[in-house]
PDB file of N, CA and C in Angstrom:
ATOM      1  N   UNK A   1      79.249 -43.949 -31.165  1.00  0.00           N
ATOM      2  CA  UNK A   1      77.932 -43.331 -31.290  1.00  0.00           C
ATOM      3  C   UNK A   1      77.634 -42.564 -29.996  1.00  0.00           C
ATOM      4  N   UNK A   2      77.360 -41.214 -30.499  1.00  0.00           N
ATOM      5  CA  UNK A   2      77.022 -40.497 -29.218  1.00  0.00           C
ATOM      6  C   UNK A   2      75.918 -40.356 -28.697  1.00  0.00           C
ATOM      7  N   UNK A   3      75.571 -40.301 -27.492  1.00  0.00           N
ATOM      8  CA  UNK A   3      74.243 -40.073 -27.000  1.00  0.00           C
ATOM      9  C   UNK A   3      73.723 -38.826 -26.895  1.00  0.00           C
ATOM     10  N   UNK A   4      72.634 -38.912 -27.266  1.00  0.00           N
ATOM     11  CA  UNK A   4      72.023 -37.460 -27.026  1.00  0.00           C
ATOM     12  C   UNK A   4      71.597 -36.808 -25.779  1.00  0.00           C
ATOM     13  N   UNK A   5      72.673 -35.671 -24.843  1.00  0.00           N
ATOM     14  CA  UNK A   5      71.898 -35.654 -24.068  1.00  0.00           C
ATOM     15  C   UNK A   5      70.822 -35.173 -23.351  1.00  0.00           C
ATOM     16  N   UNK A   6      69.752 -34.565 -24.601  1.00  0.00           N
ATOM     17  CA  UNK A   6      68.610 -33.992 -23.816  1.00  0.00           C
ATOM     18  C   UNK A   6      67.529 -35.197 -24.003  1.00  0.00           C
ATOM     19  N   UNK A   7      67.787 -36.542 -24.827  1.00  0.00           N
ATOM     20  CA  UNK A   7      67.480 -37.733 -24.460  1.00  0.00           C
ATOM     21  C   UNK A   7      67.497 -37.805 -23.350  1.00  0.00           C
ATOM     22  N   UNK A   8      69.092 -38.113 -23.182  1.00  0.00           N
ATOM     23  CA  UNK A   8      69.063 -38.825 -21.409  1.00  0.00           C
ATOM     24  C   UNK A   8      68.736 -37.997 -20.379  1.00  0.00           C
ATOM     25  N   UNK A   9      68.498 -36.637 -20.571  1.00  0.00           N
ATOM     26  CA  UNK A   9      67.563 -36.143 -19.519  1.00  0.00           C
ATOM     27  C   UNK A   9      65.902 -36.559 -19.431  1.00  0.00           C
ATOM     28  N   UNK A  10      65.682 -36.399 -20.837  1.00  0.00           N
ATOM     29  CA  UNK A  10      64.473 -37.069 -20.473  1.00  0.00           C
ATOM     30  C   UNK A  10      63.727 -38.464 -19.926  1.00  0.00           C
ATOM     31  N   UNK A  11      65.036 -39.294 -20.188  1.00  0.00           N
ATOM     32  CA  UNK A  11      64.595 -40.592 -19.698  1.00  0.00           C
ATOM     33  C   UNK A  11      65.093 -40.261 -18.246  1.00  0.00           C
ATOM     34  N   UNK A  12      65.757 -39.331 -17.909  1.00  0.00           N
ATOM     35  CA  UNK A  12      66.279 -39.619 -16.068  1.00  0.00           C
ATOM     36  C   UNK A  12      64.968 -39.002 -15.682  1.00  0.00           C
ATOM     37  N   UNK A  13      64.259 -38.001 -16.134  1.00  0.00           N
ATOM     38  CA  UNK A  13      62.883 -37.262 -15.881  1.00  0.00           C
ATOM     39  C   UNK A  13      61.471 -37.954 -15.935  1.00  0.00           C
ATOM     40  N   UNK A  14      61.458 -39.391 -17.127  1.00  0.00           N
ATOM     41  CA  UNK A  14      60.932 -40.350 -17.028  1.00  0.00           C
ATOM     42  C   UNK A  14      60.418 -41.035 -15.936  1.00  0.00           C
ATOM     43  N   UNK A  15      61.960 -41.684 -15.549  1.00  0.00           N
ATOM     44  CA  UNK A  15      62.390 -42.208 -14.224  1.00  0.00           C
ATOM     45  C   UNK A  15      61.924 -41.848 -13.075  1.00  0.00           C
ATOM     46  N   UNK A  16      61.770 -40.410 -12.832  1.00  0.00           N
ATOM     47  CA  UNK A  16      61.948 -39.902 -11.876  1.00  0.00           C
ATOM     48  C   UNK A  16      60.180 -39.562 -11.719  1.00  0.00           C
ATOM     49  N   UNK A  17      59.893 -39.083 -12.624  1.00  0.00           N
ATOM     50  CA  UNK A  17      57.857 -39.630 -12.756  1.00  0.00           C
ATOM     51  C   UNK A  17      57.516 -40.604 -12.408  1.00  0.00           C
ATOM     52  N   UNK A  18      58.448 -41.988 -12.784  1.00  0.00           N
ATOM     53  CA  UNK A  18      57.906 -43.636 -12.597  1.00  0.00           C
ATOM     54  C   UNK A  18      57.613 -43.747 -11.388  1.00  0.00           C
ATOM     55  N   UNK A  19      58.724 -43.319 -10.630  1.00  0.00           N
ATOM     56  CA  UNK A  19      59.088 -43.682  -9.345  1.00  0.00           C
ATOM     57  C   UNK A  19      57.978 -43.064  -8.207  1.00  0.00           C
ATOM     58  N   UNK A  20      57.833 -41.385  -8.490  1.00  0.00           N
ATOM     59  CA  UNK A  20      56.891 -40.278  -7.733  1.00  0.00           C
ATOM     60  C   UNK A  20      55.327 -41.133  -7.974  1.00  0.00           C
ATOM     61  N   UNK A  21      54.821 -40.966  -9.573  1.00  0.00           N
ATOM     62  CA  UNK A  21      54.130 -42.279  -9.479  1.00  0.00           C
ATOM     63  C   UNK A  21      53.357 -43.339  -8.239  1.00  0.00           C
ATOM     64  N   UNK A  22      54.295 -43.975  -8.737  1.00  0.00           N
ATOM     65  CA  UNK A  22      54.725 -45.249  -7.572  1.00  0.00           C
ATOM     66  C   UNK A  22      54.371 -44.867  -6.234  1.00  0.00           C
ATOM     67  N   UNK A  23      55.261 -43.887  -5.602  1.00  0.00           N
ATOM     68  CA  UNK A  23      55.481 -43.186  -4.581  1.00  0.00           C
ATOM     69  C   UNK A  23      53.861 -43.198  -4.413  1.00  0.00           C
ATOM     70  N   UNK A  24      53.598 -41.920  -4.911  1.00  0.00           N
ATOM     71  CA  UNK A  24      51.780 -41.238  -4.602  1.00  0.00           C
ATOM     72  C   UNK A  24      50.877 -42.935  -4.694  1.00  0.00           C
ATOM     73  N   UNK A  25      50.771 -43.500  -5.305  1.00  0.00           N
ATOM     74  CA  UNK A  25      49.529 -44.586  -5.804  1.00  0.00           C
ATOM     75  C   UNK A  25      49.802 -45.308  -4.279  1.00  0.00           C
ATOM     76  N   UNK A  26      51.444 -45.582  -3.829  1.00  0.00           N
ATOM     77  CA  UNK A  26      51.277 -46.024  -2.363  1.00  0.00           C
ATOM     78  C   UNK A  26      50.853 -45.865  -1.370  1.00  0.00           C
ATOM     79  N   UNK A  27      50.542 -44.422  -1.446  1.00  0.00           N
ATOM     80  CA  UNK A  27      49.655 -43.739  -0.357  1.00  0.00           C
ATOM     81  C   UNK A  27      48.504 -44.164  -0.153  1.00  0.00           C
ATOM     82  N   UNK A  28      48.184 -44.064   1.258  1.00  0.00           N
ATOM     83  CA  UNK A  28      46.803 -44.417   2.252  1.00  0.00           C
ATOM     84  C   UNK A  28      45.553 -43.629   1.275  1.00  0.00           C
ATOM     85  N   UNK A  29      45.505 -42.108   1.275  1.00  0.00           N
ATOM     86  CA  UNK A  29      44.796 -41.445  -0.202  1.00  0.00           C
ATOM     87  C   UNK A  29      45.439 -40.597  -0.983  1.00  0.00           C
ATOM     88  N   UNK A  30      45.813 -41.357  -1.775  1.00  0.00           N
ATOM     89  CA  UNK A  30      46.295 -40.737  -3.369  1.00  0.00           C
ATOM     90  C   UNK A  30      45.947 -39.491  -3.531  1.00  0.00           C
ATOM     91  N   UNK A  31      46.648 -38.537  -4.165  1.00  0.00           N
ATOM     92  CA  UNK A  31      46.114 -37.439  -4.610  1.00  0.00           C
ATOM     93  C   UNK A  31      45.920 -37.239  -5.810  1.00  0.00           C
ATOM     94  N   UNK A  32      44.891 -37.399  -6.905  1.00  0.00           N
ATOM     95  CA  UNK A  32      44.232 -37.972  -7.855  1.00  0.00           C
ATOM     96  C   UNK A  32      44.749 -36.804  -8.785  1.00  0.00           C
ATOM     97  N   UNK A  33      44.782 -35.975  -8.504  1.00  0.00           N
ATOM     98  CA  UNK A  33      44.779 -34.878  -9.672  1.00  0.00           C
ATOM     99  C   UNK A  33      46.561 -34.771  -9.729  1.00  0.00           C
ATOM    100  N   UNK A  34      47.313 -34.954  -8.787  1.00  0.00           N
ATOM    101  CA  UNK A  34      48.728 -34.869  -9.239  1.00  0.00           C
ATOM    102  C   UNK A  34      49.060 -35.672  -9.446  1.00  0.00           C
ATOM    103  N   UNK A  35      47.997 -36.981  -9.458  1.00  0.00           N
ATOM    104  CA  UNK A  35      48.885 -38.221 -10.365  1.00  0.00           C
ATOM    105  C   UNK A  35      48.392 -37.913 -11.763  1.00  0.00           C
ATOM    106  N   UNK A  36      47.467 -37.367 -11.759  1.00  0.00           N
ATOM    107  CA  UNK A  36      46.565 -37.435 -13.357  1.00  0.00           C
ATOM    108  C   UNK A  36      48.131 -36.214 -14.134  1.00  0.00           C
ATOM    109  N   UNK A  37      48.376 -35.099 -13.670  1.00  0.00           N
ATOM    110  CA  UNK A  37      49.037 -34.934 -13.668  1.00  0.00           C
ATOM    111  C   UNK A  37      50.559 -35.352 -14.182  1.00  0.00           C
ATOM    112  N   UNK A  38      51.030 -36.009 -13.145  1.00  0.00           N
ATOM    113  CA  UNK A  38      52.416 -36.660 -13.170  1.00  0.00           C
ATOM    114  C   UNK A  38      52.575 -37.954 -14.707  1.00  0.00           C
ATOM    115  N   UNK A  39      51.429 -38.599 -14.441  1.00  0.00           N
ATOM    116  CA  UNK A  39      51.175 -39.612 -15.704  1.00  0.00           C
ATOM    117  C   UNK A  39      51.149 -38.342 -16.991  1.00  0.00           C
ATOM    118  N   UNK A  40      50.920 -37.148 -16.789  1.00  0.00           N
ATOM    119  CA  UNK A  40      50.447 -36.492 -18.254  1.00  0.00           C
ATOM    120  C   UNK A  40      52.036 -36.093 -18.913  1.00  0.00           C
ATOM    121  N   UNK A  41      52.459 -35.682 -17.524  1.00  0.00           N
ATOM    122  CA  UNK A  41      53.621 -35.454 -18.077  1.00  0.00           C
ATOM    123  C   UNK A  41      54.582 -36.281 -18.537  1.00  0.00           C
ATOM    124  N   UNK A  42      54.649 -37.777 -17.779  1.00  0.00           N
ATOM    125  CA  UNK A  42      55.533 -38.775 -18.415  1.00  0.00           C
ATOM    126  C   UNK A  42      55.037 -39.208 -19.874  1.00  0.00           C
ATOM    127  N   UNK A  43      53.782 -39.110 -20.453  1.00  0.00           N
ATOM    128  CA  UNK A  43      53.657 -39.840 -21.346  1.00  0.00           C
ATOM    129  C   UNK A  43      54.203 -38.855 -22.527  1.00  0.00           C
ATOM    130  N   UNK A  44      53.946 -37.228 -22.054  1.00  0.00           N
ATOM    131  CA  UNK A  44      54.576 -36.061 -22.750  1.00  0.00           C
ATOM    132  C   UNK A  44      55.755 -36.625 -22.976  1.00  0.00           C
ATOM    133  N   UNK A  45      56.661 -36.937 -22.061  1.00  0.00           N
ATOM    134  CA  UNK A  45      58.206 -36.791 -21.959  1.00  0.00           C
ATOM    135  C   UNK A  45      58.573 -38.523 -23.230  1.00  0.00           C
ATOM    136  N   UNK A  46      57.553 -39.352 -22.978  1.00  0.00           N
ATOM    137  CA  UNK A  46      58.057 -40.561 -23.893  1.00  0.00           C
ATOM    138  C   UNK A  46      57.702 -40.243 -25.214  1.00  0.00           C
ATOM    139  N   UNK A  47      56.453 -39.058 -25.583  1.00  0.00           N
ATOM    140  CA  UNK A  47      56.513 -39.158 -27.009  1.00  0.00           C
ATOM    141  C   UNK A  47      57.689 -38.149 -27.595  1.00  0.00           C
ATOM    142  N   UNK A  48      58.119 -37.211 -26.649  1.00  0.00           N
ATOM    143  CA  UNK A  48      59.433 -36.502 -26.815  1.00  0.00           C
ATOM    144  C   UNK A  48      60.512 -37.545 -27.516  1.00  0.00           C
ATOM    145  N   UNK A  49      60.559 -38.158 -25.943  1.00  0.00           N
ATOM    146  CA  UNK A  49      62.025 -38.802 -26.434  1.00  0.00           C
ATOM    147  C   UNK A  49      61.830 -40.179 -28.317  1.00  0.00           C
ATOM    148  N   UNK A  50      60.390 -40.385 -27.902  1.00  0.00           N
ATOM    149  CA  UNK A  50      59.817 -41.366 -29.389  1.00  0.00           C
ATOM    150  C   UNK A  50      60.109 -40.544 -30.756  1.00  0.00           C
ATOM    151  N   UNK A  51      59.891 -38.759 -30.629  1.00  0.00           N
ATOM    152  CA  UNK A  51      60.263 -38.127 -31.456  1.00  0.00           C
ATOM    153  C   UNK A  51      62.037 -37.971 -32.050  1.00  0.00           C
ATOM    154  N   UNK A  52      62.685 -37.673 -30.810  1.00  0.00           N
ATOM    155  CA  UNK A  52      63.925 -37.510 -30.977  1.00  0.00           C
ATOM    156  C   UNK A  52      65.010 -38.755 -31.697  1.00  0.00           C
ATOM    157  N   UNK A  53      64.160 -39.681 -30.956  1.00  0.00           N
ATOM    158  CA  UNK A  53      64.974 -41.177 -31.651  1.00  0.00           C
ATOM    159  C   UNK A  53      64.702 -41.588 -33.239  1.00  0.00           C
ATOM    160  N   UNK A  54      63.407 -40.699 -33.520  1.00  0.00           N
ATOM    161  CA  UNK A  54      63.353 -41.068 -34.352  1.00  0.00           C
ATOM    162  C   UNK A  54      63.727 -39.670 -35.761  1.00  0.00           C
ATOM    163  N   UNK A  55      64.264 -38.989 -35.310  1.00  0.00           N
ATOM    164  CA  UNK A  55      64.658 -37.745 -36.263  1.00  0.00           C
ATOM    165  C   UNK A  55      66.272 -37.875 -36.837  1.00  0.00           C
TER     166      UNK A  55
END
């Protein structure tokens, strides 16, 4: 079974939101609008990949 890989780009792009995320919220002051941001786009990227798995 092959993997799809504009799946696994999106989960490495996922990843890579989780982490930046993470990163920013650690900060002394957050920068509110590029996390609002960064969260918009990961949740974009999971209903992507929710679409693809399921086609």
């Amino acid at each position: 079974m092959s993997v799809d890989p504009r799946i696994e780009a999106l989960k490495a792009r996922h990843q890579f939101l989780e982490k930046s995320i993470e990163n920013e919220e650690a900060r002394p002051m957050p920068n509110d609008l590029h996390l609002a941001e960064m969260k918009r786009e990961k949740l974009r990227i999971k209903d992507e990949i929710a679409q693809l798995n399921n086609a």
